[in-house]
PDB file of N, CA and C in Angstrom:
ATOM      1  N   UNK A   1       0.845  -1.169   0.000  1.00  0.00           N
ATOM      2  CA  UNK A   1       0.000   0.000   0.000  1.00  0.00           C
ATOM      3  C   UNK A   1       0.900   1.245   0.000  1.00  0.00           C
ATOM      4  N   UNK A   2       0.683   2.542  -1.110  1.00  0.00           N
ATOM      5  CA  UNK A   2       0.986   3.385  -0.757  1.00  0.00           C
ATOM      6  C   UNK A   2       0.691   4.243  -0.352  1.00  0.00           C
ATOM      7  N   UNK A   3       1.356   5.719   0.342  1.00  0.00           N
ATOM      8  CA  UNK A   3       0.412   6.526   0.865  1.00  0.00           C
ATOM      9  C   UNK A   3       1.296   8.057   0.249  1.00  0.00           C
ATOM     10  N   UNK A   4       0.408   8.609  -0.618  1.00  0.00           N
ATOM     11  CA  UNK A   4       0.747   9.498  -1.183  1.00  0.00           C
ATOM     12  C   UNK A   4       0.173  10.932   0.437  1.00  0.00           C
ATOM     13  N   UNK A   5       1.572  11.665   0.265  1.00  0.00           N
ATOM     14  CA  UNK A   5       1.667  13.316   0.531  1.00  0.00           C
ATOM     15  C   UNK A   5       1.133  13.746   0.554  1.00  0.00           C
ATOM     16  N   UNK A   6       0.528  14.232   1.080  1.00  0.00           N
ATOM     17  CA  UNK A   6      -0.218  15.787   1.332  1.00  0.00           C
ATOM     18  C   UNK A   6       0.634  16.941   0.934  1.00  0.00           C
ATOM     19  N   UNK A   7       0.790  17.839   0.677  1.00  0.00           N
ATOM     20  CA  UNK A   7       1.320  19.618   1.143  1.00  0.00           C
ATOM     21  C   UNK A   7       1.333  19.308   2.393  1.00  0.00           C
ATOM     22  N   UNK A   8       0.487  19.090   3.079  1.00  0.00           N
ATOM     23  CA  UNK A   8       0.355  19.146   4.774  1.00  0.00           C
ATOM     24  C   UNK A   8       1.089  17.904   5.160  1.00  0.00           C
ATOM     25  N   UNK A   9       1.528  17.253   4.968  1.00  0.00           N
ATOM     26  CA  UNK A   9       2.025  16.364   5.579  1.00  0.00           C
ATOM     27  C   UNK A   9       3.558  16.278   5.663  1.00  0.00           C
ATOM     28  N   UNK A  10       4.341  17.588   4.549  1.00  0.00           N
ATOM     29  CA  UNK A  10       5.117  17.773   3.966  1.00  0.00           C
ATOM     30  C   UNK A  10       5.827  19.115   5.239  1.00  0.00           C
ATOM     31  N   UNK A  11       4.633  19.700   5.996  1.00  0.00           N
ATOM     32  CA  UNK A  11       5.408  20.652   6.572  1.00  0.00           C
ATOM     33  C   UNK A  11       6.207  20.506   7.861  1.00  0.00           C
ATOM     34  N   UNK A  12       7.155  21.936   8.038  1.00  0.00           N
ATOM     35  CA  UNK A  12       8.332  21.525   9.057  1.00  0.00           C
ATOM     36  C   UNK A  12       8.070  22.808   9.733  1.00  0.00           C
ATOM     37  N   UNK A  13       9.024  22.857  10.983  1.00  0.00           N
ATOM     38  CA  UNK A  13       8.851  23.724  12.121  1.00  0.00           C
ATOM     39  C   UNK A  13       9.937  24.562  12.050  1.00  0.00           C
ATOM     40  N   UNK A  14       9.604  26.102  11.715  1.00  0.00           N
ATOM     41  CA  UNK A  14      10.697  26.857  11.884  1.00  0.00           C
ATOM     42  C   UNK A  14      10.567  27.887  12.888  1.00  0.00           C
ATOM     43  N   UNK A  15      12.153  27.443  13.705  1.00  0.00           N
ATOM     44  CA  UNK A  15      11.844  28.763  14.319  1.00  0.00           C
ATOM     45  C   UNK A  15      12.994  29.961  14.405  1.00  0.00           C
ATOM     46  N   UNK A  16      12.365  30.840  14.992  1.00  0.00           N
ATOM     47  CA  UNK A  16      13.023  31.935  14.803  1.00  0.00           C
ATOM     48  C   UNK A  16      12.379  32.559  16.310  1.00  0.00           C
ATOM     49  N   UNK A  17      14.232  33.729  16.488  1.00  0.00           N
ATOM     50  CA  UNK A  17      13.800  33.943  17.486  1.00  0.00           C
ATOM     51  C   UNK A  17      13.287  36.104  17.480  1.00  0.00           C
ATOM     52  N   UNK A  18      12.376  36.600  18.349  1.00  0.00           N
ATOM     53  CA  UNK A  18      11.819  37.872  17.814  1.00  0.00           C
ATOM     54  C   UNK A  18      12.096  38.543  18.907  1.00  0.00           C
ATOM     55  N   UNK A  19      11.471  40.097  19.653  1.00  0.00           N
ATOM     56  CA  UNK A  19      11.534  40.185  21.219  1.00  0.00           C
ATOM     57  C   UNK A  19       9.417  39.816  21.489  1.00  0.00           C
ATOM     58  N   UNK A  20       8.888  39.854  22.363  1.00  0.00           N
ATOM     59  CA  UNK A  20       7.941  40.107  22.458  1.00  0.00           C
ATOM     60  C   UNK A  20       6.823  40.793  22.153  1.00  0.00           C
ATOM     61  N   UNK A  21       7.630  42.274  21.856  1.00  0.00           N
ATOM     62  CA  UNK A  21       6.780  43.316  21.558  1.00  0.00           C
ATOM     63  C   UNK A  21       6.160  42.760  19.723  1.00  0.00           C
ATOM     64  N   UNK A  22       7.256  42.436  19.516  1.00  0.00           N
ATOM     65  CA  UNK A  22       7.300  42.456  17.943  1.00  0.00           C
ATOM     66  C   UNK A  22       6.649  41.236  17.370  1.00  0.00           C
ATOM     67  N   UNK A  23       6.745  40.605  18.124  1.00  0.00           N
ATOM     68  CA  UNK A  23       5.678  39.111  17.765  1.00  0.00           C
ATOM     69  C   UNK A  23       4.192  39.280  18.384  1.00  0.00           C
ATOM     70  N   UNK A  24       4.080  40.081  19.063  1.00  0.00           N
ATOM     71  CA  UNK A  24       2.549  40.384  19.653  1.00  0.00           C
ATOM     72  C   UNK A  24       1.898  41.627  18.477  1.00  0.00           C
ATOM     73  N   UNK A  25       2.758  42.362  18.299  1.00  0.00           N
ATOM     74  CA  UNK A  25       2.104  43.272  17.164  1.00  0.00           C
ATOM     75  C   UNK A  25       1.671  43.407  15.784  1.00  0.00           C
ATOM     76  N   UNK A  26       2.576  41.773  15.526  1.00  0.00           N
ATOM     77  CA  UNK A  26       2.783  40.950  14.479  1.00  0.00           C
ATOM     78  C   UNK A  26       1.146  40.446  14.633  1.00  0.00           C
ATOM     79  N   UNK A  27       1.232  39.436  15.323  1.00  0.00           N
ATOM     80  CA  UNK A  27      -0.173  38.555  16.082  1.00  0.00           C
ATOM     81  C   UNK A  27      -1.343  39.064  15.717  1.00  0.00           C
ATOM     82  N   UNK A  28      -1.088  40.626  16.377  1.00  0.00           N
ATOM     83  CA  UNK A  28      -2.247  41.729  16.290  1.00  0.00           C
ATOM     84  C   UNK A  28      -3.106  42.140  14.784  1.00  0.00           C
ATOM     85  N   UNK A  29      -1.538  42.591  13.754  1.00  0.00           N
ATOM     86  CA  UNK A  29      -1.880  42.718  13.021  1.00  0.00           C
ATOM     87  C   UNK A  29      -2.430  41.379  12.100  1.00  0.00           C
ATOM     88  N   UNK A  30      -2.003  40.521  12.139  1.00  0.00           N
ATOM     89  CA  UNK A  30      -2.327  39.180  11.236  1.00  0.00           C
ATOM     90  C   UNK A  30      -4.084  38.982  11.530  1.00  0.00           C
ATOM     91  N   UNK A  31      -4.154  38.939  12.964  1.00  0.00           N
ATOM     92  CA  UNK A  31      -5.388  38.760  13.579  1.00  0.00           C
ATOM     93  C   UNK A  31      -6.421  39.368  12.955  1.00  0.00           C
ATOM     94  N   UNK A  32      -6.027  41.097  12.466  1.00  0.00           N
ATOM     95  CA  UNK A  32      -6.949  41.969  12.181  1.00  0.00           C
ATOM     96  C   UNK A  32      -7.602  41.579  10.543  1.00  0.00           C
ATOM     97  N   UNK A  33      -6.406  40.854  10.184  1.00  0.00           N
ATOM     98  CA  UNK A  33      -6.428  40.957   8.777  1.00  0.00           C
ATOM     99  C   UNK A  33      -7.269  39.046   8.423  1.00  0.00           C
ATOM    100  N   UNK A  34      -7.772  38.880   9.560  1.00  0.00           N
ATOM    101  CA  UNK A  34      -8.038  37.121   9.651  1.00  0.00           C
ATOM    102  C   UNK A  34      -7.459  36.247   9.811  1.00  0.00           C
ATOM    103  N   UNK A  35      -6.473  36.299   9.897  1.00  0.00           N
ATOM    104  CA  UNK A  35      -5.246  34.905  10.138  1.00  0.00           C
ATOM    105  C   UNK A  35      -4.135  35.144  11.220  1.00  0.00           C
ATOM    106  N   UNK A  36      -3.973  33.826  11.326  1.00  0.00           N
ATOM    107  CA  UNK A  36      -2.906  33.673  12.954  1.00  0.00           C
ATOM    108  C   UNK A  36      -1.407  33.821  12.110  1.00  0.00           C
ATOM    109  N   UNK A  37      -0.282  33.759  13.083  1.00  0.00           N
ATOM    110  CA  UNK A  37       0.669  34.543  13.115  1.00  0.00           C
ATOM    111  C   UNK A  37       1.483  33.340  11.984  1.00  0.00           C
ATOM    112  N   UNK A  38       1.235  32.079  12.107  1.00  0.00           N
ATOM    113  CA  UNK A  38       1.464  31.137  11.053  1.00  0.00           C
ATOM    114  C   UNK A  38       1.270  31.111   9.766  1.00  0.00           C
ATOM    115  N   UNK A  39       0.092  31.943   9.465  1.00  0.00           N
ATOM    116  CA  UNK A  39      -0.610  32.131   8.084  1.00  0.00           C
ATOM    117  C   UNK A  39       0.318  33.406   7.714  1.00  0.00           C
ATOM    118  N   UNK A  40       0.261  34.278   8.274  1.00  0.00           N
ATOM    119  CA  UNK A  40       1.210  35.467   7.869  1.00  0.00           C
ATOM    120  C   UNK A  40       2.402  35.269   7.416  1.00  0.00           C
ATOM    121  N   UNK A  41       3.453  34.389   8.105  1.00  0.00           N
ATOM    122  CA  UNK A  41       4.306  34.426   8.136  1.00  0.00           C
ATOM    123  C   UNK A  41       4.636  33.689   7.083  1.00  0.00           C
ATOM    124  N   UNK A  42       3.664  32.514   6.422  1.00  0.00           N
ATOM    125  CA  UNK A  42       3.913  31.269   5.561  1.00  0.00           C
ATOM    126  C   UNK A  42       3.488  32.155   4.229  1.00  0.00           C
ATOM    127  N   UNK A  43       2.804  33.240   4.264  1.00  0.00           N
ATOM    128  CA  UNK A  43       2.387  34.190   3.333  1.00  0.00           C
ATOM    129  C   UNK A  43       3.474  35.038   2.943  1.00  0.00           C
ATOM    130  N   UNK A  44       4.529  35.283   3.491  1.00  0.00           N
ATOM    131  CA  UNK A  44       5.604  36.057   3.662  1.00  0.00           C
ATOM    132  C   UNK A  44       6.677  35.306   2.996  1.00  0.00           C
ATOM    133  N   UNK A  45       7.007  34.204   3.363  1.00  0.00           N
ATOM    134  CA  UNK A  45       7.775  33.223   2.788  1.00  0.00           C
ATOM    135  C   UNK A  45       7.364  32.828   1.661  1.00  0.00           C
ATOM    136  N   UNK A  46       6.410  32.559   0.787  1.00  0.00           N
ATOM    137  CA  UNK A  46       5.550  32.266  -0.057  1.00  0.00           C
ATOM    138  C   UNK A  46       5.968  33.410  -1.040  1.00  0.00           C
ATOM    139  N   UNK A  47       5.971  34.707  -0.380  1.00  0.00           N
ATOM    140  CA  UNK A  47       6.153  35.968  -1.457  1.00  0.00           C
ATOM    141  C   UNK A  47       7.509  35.692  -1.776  1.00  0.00           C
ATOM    142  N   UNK A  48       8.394  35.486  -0.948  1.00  0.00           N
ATOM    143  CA  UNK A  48       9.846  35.637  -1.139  1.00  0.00           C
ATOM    144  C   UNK A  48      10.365  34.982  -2.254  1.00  0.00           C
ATOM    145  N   UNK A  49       9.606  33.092  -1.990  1.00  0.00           N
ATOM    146  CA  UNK A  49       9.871  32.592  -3.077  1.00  0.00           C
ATOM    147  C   UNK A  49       9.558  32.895  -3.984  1.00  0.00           C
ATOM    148  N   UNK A  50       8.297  33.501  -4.574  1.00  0.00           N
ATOM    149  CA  UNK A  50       7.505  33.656  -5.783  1.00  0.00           C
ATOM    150  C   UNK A  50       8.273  34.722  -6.178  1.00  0.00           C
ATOM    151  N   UNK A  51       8.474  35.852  -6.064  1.00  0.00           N
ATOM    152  CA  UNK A  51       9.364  37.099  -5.985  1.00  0.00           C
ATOM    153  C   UNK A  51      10.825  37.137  -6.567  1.00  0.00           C
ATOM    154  N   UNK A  52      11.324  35.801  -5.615  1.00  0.00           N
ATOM    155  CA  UNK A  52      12.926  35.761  -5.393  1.00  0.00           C
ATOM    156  C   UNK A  52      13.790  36.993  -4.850  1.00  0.00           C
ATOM    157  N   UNK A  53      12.817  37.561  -4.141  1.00  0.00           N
ATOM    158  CA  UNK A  53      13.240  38.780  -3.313  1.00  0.00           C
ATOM    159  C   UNK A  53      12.812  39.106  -2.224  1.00  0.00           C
ATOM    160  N   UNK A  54      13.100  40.199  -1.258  1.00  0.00           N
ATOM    161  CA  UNK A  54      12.523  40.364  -0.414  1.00  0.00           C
ATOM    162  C   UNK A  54      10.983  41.320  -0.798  1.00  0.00           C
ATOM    163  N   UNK A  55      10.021  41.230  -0.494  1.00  0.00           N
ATOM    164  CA  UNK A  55       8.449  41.789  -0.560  1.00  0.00           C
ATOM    165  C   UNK A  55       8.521  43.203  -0.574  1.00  0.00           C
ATOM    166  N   UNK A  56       9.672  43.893  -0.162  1.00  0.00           N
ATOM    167  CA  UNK A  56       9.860  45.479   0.586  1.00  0.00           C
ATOM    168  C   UNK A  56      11.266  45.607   0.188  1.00  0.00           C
ATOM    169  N   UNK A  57      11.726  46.880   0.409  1.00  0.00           N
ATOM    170  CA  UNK A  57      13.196  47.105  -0.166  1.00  0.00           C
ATOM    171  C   UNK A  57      13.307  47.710   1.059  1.00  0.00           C
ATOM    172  N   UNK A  58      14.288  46.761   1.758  1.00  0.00           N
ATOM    173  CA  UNK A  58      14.964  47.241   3.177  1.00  0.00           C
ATOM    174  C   UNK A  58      16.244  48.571   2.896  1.00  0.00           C
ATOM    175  N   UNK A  59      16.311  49.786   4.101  1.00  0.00           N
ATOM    176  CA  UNK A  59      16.933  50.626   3.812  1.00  0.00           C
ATOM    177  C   UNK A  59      17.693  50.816   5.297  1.00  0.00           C
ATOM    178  N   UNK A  60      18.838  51.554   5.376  1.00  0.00           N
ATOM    179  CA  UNK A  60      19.621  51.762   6.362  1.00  0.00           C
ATOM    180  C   UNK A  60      19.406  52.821   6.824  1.00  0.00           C
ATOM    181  N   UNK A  61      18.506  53.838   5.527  1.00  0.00           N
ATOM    182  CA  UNK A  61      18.257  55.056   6.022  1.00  0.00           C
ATOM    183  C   UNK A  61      17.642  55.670   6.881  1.00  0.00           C
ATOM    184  N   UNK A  62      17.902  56.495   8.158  1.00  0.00           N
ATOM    185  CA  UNK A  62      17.105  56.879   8.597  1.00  0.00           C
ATOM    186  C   UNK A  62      16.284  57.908   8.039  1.00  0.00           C
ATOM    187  N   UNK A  63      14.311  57.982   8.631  1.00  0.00           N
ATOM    188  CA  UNK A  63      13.635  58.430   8.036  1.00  0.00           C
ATOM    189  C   UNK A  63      13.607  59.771   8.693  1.00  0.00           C
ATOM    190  N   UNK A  64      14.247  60.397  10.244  1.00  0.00           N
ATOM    191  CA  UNK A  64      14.375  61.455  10.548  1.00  0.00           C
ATOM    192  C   UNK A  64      15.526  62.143  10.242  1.00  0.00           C
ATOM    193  N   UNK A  65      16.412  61.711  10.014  1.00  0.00           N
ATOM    194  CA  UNK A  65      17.516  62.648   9.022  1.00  0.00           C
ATOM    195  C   UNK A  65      16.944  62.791   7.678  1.00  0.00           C
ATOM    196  N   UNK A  66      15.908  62.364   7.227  1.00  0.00           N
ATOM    197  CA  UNK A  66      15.972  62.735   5.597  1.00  0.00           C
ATOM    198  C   UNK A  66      14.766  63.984   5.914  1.00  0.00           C
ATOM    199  N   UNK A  67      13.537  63.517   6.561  1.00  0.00           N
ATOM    200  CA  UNK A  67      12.522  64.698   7.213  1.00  0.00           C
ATOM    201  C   UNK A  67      13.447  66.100   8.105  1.00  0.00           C
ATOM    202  N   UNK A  68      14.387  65.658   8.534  1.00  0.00           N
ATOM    203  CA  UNK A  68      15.335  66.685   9.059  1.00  0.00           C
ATOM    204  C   UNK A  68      15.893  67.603   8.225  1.00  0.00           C
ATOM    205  N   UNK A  69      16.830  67.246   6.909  1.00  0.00           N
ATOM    206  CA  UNK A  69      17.579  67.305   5.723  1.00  0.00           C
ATOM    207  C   UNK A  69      16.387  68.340   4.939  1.00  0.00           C
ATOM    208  N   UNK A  70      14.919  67.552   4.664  1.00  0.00           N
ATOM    209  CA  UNK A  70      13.908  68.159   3.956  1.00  0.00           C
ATOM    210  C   UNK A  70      13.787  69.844   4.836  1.00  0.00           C
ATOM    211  N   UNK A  71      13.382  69.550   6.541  1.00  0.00           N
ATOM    212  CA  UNK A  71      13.433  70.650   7.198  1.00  0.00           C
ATOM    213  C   UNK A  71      13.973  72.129   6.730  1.00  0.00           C
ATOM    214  N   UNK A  72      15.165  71.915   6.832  1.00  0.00           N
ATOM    215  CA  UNK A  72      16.562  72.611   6.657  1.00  0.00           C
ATOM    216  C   UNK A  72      16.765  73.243   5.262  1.00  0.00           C
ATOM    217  N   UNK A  73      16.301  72.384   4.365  1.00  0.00           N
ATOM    218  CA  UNK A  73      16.326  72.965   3.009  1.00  0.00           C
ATOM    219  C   UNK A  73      15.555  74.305   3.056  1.00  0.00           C
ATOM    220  N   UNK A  74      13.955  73.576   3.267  1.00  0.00           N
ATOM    221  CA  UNK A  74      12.980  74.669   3.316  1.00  0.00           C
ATOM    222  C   UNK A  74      13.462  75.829   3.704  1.00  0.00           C
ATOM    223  N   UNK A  75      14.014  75.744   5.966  1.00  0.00           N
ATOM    224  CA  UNK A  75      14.470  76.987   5.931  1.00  0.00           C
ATOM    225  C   UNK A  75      15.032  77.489   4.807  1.00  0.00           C
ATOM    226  N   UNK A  76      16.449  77.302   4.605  1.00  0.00           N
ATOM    227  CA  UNK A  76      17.506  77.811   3.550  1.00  0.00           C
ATOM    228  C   UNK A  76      16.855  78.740   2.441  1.00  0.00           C
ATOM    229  N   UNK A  77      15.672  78.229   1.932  1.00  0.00           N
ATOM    230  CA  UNK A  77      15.010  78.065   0.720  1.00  0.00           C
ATOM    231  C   UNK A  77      14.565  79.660   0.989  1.00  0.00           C
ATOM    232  N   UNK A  78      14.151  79.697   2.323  1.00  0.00           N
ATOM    233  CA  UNK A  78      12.785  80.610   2.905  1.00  0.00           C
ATOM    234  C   UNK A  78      11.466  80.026   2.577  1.00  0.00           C
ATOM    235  N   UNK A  79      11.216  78.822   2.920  1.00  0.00           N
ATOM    236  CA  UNK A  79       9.895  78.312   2.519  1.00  0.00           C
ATOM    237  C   UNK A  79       9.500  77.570   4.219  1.00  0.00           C
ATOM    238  N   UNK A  80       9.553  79.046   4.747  1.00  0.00           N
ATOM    239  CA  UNK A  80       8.675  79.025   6.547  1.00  0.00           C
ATOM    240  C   UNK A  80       7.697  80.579   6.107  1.00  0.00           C
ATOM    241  N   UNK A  81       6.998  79.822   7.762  1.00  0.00           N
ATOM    242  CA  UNK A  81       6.088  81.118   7.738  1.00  0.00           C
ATOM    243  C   UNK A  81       6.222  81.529   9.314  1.00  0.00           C
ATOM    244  N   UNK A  82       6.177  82.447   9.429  1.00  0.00           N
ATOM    245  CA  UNK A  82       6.065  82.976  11.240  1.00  0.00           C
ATOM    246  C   UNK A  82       4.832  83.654  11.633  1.00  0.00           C
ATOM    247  N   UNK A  83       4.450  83.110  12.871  1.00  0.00           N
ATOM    248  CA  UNK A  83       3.029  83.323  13.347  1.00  0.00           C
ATOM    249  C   UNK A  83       3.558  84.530  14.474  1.00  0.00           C
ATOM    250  N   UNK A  84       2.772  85.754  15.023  1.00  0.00           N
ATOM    251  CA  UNK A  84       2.675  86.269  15.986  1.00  0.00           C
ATOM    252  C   UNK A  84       2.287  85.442  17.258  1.00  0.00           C
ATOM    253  N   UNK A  85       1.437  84.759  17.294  1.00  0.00           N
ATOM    254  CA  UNK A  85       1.061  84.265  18.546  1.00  0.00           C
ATOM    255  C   UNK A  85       0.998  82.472  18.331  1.00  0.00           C
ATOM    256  N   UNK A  86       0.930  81.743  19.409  1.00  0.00           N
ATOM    257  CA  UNK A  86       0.721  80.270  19.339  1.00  0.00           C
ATOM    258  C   UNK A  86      -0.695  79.767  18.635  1.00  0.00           C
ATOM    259  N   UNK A  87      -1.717  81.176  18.634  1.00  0.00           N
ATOM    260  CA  UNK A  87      -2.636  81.248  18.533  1.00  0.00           C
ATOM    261  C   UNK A  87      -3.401  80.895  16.874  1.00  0.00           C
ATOM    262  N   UNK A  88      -2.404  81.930  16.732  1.00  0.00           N
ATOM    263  CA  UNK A  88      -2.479  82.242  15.229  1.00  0.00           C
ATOM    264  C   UNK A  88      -2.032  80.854  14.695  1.00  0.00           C
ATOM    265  N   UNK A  89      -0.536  80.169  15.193  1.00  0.00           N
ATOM    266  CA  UNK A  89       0.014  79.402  14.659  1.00  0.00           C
ATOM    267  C   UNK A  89      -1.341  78.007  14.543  1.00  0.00           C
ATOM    268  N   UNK A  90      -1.930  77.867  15.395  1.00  0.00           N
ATOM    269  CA  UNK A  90      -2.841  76.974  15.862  1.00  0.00           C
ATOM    270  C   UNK A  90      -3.907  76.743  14.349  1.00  0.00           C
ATOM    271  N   UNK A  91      -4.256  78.524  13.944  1.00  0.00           N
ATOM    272  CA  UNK A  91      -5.695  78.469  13.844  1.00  0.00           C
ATOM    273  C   UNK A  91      -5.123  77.810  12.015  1.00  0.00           C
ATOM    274  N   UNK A  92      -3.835  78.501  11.513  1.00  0.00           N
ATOM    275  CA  UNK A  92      -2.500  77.783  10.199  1.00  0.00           C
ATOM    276  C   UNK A  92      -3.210  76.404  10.260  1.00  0.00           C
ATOM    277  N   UNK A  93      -2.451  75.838  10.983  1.00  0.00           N
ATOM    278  CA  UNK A  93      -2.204  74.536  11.066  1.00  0.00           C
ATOM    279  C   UNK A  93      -3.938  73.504  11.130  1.00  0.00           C
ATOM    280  N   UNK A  94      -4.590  74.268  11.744  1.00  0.00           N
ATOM    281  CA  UNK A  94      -6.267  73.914  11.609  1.00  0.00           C
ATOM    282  C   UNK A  94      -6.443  74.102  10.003  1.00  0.00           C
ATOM    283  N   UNK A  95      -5.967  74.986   9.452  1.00  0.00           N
ATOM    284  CA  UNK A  95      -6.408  75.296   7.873  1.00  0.00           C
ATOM    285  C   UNK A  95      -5.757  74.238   7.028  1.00  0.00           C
ATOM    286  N   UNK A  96      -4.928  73.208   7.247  1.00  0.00           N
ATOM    287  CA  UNK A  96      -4.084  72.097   6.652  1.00  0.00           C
ATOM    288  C   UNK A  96      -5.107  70.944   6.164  1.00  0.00           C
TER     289      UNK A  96
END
């Protein structure tokens, strides 16, 4: 007698190690989206292969030196505005 495979019968246990925060927020989000932290993750791996890449283009950059960098230009540029009061500045920033 033979006994043909499943997909499921085929799978293995990987682990990996995360901190807490980051596997609970993980959890959270998977949860929201219908599926447990297994389905996500096998969804993730799944892209990689299909892809042959990573899903996202990882960067070294930080995103507050470049919002910083952007800052700074503006000044330079003169592309600020100055409010008389906190007030004023308030009612600006309500108009956004």
């Amino acid at each position: 007698m033979t006994t043909k495979m499943t997909p499921k019968d085929k799978r293995v246990t990987i682990q990996a190690r995360t901190d807490a925060e980051t596997k609970e927020q993980a959890r959270q989000t998977f949860e929201a989206m219908g599926m447990d932290l297994s389905t996500g993750i096998n969804i993730y791996l799944k892209q990689v292969v299909r892809e042959g890449r990573l899903p996202f283009t990882p960067s070294a950059a930080d995103p507050l030196e470049a919002t910083l960098a952007d800052a700074l230009a503006d000044v330079k540029a003169g592309r600020t505005e100055r409010y008389q009061s906190m007030t004023d500045y308030q009612a600006a920033m309500d108009q956004l």
